[in-house]
PDB file of N, CA and C in Angstrom:
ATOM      1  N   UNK A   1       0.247 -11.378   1.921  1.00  0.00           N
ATOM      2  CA  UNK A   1       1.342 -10.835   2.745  1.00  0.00           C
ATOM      3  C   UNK A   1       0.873  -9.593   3.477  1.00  0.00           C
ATOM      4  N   UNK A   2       0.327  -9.569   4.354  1.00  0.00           N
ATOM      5  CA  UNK A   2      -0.340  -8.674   5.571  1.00  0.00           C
ATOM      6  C   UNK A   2       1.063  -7.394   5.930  1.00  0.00           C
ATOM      7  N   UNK A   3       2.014  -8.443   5.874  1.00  0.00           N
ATOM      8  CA  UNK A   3       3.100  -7.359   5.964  1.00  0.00           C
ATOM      9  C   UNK A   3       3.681  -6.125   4.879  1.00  0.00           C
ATOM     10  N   UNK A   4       2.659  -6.410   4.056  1.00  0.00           N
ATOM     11  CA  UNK A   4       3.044  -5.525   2.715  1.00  0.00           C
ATOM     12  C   UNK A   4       2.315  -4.303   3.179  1.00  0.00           C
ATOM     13  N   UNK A   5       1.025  -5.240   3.571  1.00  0.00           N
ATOM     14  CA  UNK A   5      -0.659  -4.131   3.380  1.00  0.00           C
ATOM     15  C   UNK A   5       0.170  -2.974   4.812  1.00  0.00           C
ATOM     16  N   UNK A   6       0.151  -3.729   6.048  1.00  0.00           N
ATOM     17  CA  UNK A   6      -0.298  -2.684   7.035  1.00  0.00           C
ATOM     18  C   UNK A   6       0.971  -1.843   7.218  1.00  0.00           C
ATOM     19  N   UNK A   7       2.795  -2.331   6.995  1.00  0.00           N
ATOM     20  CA  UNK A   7       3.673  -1.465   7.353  1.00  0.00           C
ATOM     21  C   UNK A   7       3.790  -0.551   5.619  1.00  0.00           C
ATOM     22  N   UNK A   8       3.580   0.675   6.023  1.00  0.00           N
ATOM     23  CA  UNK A   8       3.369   1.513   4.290  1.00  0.00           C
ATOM     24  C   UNK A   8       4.515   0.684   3.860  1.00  0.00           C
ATOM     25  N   UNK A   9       4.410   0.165   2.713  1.00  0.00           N
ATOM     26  CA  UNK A   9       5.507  -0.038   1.017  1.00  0.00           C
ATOM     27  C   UNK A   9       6.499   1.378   0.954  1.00  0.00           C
ATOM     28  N   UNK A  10       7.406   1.287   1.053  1.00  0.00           N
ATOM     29  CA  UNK A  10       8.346   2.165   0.656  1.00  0.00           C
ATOM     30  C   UNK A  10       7.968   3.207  -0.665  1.00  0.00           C
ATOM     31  N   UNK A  11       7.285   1.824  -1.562  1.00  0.00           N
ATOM     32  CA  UNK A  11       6.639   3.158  -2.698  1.00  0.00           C
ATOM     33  C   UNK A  11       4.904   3.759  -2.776  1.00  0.00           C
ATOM     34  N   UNK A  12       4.297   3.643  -0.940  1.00  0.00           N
ATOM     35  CA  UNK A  12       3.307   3.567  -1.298  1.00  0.00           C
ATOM     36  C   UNK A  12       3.141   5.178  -1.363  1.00  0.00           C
ATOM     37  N   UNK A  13       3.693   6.072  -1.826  1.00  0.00           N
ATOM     38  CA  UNK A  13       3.478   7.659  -1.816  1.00  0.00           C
ATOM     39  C   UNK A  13       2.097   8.062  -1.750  1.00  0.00           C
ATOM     40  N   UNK A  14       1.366   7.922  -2.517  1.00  0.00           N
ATOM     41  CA  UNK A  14       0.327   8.532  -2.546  1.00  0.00           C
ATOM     42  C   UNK A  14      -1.356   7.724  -2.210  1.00  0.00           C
ATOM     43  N   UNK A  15      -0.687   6.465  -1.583  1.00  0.00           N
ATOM     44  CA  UNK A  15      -1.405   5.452  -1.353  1.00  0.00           C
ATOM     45  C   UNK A  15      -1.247   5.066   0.619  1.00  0.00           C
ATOM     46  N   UNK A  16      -1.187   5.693   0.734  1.00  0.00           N
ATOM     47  CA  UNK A  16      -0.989   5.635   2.291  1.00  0.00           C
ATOM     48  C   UNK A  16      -1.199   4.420   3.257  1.00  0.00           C
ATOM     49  N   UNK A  17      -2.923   3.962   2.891  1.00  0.00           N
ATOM     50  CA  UNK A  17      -3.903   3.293   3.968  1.00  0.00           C
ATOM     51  C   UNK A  17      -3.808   2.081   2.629  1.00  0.00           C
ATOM     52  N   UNK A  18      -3.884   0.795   3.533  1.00  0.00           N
ATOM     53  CA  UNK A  18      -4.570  -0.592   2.771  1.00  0.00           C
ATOM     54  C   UNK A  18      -5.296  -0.510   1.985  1.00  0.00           C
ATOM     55  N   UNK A  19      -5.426  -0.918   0.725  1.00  0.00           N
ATOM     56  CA  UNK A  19      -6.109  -0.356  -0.373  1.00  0.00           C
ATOM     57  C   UNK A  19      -6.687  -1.876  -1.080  1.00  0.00           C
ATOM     58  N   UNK A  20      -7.208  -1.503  -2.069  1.00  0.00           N
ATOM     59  CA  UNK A  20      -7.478  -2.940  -2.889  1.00  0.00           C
ATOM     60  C   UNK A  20      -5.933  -3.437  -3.717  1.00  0.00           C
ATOM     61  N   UNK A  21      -5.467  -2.376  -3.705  1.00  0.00           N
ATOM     62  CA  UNK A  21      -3.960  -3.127  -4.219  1.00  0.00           C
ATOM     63  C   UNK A  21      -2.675  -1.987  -3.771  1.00  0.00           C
ATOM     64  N   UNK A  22      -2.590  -2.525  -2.212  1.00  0.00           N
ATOM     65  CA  UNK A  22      -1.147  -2.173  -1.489  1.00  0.00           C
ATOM     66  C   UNK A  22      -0.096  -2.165  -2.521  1.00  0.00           C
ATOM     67  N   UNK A  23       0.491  -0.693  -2.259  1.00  0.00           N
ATOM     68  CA  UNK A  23       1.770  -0.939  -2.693  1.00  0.00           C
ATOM     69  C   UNK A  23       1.712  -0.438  -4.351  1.00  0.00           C
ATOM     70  N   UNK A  24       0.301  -0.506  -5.158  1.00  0.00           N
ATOM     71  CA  UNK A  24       0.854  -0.198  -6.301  1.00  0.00           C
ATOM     72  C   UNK A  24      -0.146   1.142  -6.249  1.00  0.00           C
ATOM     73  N   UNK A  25      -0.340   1.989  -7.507  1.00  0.00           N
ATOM     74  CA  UNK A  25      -1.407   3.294  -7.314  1.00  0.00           C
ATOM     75  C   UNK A  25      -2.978   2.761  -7.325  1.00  0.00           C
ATOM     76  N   UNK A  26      -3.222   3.131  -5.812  1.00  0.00           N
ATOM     77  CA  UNK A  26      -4.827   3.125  -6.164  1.00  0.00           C
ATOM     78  C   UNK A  26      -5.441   3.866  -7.150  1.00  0.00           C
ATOM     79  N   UNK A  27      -6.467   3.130  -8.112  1.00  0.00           N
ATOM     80  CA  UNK A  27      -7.665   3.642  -8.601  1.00  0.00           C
ATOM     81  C   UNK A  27      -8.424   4.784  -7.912  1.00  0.00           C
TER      82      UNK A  27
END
């Protein structure tokens, strides 16, 4: 779902940019 990665997740706070896992806390 591309639409998760590129419009930020509502909870991506501290995760800003496309990550290996959008949306939850990057490593």
């Amino acid at each position: 779902a591309r639409r998760d990665l590129y419009p930020r997740p509502p909870h991506a706070g501290h995760n800003p940019v496309p990550g290996p896992a959008p949306g939850r806390r990057a490593l």
